[in-house]
Structure formats: structure tokens, C-alpha cells
Protein backbone atom coordinates (compact mmCIF):
# COMPACT_ATOMS: atom_id res chain seq x y z
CA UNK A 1 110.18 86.17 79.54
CA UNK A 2 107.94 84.25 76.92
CA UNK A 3 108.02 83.96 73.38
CA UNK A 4 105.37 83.40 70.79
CA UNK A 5 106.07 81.90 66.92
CA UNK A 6 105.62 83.88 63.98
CA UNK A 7 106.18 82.42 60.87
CA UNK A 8 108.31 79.65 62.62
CA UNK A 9 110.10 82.67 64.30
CA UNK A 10 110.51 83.24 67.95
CA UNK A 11 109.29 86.45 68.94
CA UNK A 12 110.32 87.97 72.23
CA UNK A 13 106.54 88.53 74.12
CA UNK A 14 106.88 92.34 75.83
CA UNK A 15 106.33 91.84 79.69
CA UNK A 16 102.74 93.71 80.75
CA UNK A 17 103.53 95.78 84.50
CA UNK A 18 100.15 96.25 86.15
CA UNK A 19 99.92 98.68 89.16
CA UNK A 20 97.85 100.86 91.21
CA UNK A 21 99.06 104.70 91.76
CA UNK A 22 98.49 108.28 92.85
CA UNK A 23 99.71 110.82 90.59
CA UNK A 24 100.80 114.20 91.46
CA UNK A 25 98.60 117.06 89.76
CA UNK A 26 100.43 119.43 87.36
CA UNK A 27 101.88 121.69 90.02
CA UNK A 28 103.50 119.08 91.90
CA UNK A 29 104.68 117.34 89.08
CA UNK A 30 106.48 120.55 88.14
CA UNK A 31 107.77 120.66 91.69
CA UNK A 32 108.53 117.17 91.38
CA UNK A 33 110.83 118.00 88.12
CA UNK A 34 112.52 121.42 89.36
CA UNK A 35 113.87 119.01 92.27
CA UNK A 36 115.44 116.59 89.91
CA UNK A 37 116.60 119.51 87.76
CA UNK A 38 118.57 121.19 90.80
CA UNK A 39 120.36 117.27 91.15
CA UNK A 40 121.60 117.50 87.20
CA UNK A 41 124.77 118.58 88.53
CA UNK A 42 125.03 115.04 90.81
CA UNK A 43 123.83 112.76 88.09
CA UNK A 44 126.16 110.95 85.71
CA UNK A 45 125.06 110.16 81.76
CA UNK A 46 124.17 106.69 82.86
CA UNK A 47 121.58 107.96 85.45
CA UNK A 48 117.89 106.96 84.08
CA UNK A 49 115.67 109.84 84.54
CA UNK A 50 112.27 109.10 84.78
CA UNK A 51 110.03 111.35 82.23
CA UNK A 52 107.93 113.70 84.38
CA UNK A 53 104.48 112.32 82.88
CA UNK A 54 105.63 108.79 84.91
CA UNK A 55 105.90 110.49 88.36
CA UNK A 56 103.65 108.77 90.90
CA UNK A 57 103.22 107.07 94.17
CA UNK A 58 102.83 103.19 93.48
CA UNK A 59 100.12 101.82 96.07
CA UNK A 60 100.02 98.33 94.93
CA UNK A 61 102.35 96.87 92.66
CA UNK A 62 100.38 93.58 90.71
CA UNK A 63 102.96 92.05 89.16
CA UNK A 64 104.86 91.30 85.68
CA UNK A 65 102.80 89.50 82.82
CA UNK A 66 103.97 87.87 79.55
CA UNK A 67 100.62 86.11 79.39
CA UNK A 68 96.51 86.53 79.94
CA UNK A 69 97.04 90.18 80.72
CA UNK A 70 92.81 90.77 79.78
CA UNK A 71 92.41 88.40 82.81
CA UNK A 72 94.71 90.46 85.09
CA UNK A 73 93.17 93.65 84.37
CA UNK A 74 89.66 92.27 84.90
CA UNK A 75 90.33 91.48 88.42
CA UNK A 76 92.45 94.12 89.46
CA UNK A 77 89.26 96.06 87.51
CA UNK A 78 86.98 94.29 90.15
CA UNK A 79 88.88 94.53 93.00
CA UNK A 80 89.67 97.63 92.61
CA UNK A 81 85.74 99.15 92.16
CA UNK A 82 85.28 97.36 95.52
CA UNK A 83 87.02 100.15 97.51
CA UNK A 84 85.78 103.68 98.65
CA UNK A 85 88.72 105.90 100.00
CA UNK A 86 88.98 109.38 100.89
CA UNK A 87 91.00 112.04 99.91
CA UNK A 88 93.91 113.05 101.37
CA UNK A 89 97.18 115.50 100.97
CA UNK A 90 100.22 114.24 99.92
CA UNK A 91 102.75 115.91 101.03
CA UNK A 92 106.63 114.90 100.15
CA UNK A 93 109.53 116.34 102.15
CA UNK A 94 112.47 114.06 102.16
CA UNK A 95 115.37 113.47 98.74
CA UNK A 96 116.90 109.97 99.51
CA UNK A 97 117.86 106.78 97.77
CA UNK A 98 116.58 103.02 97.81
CA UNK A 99 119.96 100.46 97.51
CA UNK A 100 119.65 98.73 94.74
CA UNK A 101 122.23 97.51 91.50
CA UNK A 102 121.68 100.62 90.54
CA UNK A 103 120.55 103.12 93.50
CA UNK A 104 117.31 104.68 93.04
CA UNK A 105 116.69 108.28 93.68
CA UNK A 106 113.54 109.04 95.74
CA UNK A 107 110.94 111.64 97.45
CA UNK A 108 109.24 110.65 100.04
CA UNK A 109 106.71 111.62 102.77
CA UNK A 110 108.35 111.90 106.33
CA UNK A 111 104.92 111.75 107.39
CA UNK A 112 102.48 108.92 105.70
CA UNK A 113 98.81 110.71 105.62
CA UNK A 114 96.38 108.24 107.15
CA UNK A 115 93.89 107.95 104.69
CA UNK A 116 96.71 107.32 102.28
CA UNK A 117 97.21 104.00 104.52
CA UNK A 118 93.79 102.99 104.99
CA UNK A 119 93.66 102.97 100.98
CA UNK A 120 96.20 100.87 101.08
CA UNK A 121 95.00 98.34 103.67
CA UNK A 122 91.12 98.30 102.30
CA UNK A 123 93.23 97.44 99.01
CA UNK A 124 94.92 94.15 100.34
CA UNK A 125 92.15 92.02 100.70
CA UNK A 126 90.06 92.32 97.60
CA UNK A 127 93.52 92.24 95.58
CA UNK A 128 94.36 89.14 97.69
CA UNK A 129 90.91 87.48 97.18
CA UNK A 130 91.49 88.42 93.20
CA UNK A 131 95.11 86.55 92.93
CA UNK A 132 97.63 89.22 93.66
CA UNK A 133 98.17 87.97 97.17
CA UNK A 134 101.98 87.17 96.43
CA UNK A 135 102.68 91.07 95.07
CA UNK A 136 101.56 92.30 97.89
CA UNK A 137 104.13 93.54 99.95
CA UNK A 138 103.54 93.56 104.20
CA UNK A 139 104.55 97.42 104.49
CA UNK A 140 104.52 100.48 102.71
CA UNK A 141 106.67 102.97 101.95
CA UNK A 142 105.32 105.83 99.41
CA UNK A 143 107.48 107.35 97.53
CA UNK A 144 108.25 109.40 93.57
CA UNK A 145 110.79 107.28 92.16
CA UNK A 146 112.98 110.07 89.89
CA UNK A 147 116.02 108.11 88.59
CA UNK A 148 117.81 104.53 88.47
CA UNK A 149 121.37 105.95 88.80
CA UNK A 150 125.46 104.81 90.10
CA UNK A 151 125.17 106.75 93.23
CA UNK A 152 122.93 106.74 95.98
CA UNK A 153 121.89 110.31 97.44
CA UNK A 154 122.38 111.10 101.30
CA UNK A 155 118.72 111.60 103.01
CA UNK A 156 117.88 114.98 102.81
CA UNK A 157 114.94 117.37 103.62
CA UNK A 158 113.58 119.29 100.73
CA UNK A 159 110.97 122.27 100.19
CA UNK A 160 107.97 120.11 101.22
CA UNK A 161 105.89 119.32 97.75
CA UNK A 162 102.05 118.78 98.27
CA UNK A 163 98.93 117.88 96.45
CA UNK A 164 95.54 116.70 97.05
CA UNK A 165 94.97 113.02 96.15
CA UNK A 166 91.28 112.84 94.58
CA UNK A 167 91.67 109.63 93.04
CA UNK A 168 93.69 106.52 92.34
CA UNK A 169 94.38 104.83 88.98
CA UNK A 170 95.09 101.04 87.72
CA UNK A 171 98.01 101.03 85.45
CA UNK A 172 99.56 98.94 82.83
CA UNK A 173 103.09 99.56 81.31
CA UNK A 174 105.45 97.44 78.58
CA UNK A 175 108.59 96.50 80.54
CA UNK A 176 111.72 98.78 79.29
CA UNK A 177 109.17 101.16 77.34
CA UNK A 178 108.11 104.85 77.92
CA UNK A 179 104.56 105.20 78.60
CA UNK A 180 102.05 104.18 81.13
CA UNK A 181 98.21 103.46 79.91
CA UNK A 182 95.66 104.18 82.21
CA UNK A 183 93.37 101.59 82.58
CA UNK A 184 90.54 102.67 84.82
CA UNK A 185 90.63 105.25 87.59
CA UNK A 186 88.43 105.78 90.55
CA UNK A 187 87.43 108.93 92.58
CA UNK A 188 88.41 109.70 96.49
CA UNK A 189 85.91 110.89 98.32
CA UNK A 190 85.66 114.37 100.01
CA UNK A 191 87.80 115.82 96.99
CA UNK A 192 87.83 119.62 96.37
């Protein structure tokens, strides 16, 4: 991480997170929350929950930026108005855990919709042409992350939780803060 000098004094620059997600819609998000809320009883005081407002499916992750983050946002901006996608159900099925330092508790889809994928393939290239190419990871596995925690969860089926996709949304977060500000969202076609 940078730093820039005020009055002679180093000042720790906050890390920009850009990304590209699907949020649930208020129903699922609720779902979303009730599941976590049945785990409480599994989950130390050192688990990181993640704030219900945060839930979403990450299609593109564009990297960390202590620097030019106006630049980055125009071209994700660009590349992302490039794309037309269509609308698709979501539907999440499966409690589980990605290994990690500190094992992160997941939902996931046991079934990947299709037009979910082709978003993310018609996504690769104008990111790629627009400097992301080395974020861009080869496959793709959606997912809600819910908590950074000590213990990893066994894989588990769960009271599918669906919505319909109508859109997808560029994001940009502070490292190690709270919220998430939207910076431009575009529609999926065929919505309801």
C-alpha cells in the first residue's frame, strides 16, 4: 500500500477494490441472512460476518488500487457499456466453505445458469482489451460470500434461494471498510 505526504506526514493511501456483481433482490437477501442466522450457533466471535447490504455474486473482480482510480473506473465504465446480457435466475442451493487463512463461508449454485456464463465470457474480452487482463481469472465459480471465519463448513444442500438477475453493477469499495458505492449499473435484457 501507498502513501501520500501531508504536511511532511506520511499518510497511509486507502486501497480502492473495483468489481463487477449481481446482487440478490430484497427477498433473497433476506433468505440470504436467515441462512447465516440459523449458522450463529457454529460461528465463533472472531467470525467476520458480512453486512447483508454487501451480499452479491462477484462476476469480475478488477483489482486493488492505491492510485489513478478515475482511470480504472473509466475503462471498466467503457468496457462494461460494451456488453448486452440477458436475464437469468439465480438460484443458490449449496452452504460450503472456500480454504483460506481464514475459511470463508459460502452459497453457491449447484447449477451455474447459462446466461449467467455467457455474461461472464462476453465480459473477458472488453475487460482484457481495457487492462484488467491479469484479474481475470480462467474459471468461475459464483458464489454469496457470508463470513471470513476459523472453521470451514462441510458442503451442504440448503432450501434453494432464487432471484431474477435484471442487471449487473460496477463496484468500488475502500479496503477494510463497510460500504460498497455503486458506480454505474447496466440492465439485462428480457427482465420482468
Amino acid at each position: 500500500m501507498g502513501s501520500s505526504s501531508r504536511a511532511g506526514m506520511a499518510v497511509p493511501v486507502q486501497l480502492q477494490r473495483v468489481f463487477i456483481a449481481i446482487f440478490p433482490d430484497s427477498a433473497a437477501c433476506e433468505a440470504i441472512a436467515d441462512v447465516v442466522a440459523s449458522l450463529e450457533p457454529a460461528l465463533s466471535s472472531s467470525t467476520a460476518r458480512i453486512a447483508r447490504e454487501r451480499f452479491h455474486v462477484t462476476v469480475h473482480f478488477l483489482g486493488d488500487y492505491d492510485q489513478g482510480i478515475e482511470e480504472v473506473e473509466r475503462r471498466a465504465m467503457a468496457a462494461c457499456a460494451s456488453i448486452e446480457a440477458t436475464s437469468f435466475n439465480l438460484r443458490l442451493d449449496r452452504l460450503g466453505s472456500f480454504k483460506a487463512s481464514r475459511p470463508i463461508g459460502i452459497l453457491q449454485a449447484s447449477q451455474v445458469p447459462a446466461d449467467l456464463l455467457t455474461l461472464w465470457s462476453a465480459l473477458r474480452t472488453p475487460l482484457a482489451r481495457a487492462g484488467f487482463g491479469q484479474w481475470l481469472r480462467p474459471d468461475f465459480s459464483p458464489h454469496v460470500t457470508l463470513f471470513h471465519g476459523d472453521r470451514e463448513l462441510p458442503a451442504q444442500a440448503i432450501i434453494p434461494i432464487a432471484w431474477q438477475a435484471t442487471e449487473f453493477r460496477l463496484i468500488r469499495r475502500a479496503v477494510g471498510q463497510g460500504g460498497y458505492h455503486e458506480l454505474a449499473r447496466w440492465p439485462l435484457s428480457g427482465a420482468s
